[in-house]
N, C-alpha and C. Protein backbone atom coordinates (compact mmCIF):
# COMPACT_ATOMS: atom_id res chain seq x y z
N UNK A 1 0.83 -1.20 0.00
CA UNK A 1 0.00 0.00 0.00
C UNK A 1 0.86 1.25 0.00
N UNK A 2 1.76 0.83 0.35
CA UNK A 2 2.96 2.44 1.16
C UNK A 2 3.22 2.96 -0.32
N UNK A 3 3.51 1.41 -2.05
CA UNK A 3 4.18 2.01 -2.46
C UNK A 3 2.79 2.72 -3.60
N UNK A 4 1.72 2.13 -3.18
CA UNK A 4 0.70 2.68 -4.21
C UNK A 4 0.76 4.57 -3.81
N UNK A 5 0.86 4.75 -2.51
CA UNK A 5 0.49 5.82 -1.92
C UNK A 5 2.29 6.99 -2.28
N UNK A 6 2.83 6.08 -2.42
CA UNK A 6 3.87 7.08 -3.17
C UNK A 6 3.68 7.81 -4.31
N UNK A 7 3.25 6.53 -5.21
CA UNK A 7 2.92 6.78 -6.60
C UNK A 7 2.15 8.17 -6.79
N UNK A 8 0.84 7.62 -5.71
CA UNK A 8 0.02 9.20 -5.78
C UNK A 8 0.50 10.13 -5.11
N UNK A 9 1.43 10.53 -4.77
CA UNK A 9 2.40 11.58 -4.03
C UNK A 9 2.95 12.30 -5.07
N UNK A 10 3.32 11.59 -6.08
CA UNK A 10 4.12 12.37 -6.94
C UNK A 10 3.07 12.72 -8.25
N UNK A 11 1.98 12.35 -8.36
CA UNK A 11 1.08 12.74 -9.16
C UNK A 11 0.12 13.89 -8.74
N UNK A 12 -0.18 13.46 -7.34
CA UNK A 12 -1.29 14.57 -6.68
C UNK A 12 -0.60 14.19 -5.22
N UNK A 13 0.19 15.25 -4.89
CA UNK A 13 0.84 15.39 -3.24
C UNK A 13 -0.41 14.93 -2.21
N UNK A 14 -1.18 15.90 -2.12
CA UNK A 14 -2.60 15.73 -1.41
C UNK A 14 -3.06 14.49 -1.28
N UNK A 15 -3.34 14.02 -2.00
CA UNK A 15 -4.11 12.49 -2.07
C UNK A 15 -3.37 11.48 -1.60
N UNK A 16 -1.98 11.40 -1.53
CA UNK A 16 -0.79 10.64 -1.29
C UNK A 16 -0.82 11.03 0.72
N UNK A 17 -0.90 12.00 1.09
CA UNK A 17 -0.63 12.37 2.25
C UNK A 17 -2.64 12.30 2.64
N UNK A 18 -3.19 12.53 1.98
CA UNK A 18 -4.52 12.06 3.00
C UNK A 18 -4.99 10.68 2.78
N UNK A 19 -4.55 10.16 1.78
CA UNK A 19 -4.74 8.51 2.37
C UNK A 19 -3.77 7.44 3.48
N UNK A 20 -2.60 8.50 3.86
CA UNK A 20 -1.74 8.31 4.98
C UNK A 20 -2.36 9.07 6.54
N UNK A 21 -2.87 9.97 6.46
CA UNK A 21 -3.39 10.93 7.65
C UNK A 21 -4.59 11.57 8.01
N UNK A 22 -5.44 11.30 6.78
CA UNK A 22 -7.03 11.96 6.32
C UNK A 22 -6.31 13.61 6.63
N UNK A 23 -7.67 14.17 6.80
CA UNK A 23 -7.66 15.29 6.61
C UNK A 23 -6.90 15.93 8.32
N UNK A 24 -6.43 15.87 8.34
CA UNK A 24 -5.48 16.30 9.59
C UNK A 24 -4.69 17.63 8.78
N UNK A 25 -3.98 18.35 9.92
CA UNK A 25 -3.15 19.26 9.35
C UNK A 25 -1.97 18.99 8.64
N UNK A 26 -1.29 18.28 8.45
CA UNK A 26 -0.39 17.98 7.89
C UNK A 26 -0.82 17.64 6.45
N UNK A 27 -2.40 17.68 6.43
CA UNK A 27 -2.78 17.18 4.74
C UNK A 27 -3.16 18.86 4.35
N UNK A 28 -3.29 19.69 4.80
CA UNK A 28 -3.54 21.45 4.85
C UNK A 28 -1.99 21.68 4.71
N UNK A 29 -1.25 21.85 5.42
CA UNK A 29 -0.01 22.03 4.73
C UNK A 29 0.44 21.06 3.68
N UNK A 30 0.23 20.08 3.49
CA UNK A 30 0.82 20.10 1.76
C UNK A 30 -0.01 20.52 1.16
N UNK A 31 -1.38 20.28 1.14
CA UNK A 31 -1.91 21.07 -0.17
C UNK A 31 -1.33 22.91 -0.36
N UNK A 32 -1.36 23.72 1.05
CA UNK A 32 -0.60 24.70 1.14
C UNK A 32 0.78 24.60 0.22
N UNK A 33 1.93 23.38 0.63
CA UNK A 33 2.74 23.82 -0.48
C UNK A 33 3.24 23.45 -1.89
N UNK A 34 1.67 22.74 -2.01
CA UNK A 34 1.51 21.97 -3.33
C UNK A 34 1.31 23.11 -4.04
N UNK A 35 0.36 24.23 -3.68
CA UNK A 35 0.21 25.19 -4.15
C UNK A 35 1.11 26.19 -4.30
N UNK A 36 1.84 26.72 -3.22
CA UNK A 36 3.26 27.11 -3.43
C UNK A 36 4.14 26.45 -4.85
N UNK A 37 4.20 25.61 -4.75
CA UNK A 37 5.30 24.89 -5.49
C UNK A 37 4.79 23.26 -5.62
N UNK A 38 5.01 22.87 -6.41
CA UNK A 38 4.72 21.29 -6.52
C UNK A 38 5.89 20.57 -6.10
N UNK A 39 7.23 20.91 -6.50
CA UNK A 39 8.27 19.94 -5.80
C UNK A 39 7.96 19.87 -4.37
N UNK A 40 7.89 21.01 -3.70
CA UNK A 40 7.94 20.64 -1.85
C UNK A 40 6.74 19.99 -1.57
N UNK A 41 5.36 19.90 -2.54
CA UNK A 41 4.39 19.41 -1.76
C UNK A 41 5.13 17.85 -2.21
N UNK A 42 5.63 17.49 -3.12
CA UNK A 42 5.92 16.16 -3.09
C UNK A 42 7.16 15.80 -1.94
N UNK A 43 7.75 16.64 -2.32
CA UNK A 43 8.74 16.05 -0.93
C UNK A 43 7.90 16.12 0.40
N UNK A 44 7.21 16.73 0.62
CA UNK A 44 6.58 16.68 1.96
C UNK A 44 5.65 15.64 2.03
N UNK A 45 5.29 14.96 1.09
CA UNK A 45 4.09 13.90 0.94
C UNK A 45 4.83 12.61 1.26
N UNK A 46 6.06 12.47 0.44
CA UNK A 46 7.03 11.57 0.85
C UNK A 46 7.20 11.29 2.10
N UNK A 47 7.93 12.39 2.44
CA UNK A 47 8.12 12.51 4.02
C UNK A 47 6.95 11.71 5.04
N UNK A 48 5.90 12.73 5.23
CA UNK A 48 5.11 12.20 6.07
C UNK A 48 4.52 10.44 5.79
N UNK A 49 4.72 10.07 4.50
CA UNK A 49 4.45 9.03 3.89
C UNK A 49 5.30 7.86 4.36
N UNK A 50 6.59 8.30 4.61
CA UNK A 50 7.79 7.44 4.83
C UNK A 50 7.87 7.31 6.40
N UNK A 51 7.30 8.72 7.03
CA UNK A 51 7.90 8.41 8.71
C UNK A 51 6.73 8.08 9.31
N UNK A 52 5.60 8.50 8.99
CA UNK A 52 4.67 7.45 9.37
C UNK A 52 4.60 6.52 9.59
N UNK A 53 4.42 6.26 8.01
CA UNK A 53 4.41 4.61 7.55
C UNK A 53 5.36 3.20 8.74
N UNK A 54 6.71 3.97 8.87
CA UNK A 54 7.03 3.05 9.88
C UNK A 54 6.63 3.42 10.98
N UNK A 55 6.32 4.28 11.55
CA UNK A 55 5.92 4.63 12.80
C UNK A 55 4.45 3.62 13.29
N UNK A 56 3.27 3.35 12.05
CA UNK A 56 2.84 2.17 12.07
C UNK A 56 2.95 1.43 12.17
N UNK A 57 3.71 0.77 11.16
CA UNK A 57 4.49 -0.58 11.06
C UNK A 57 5.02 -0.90 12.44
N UNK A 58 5.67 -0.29 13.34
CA UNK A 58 6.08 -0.41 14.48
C UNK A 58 5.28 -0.69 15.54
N UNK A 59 4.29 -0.17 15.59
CA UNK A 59 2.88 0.27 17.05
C UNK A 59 2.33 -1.05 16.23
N UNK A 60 2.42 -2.06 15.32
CA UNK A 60 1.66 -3.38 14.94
C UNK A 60 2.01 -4.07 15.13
N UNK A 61 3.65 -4.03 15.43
CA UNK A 61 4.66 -5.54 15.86
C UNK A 61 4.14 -5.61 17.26
């Protein structure tokens, strides 16, 4: 799932980071700097995508 949700990170930042967090703030700031700029909303989609993701993975073992 982690890597479907990449995929949409780099297509639509937003959608990549609210199927990781729903609508929480962290999905308001990327769309914030998706709009700014599209590179940082993808790096930021990554991000929260990546440190999450194990931060889950972890709280399941």
């Amino acid at each position: 799932m982690d890597l479907l949700r990449l995929m949409l990170s780099i297509l639509l930042p937003p959608l990549g980071v609210f199927l990781q967090v729903g609508l929480g703030p962290q999905f308001w700031v990327n769309v914030l700097l998706t709009l700014l700029g599209y590179i940082p909303g993808i790096v930021h989609a990554v991000w929260i995508i990546a440190t999450r993701g194990e931060t889950h993975r972890a709280a399941a073992h």
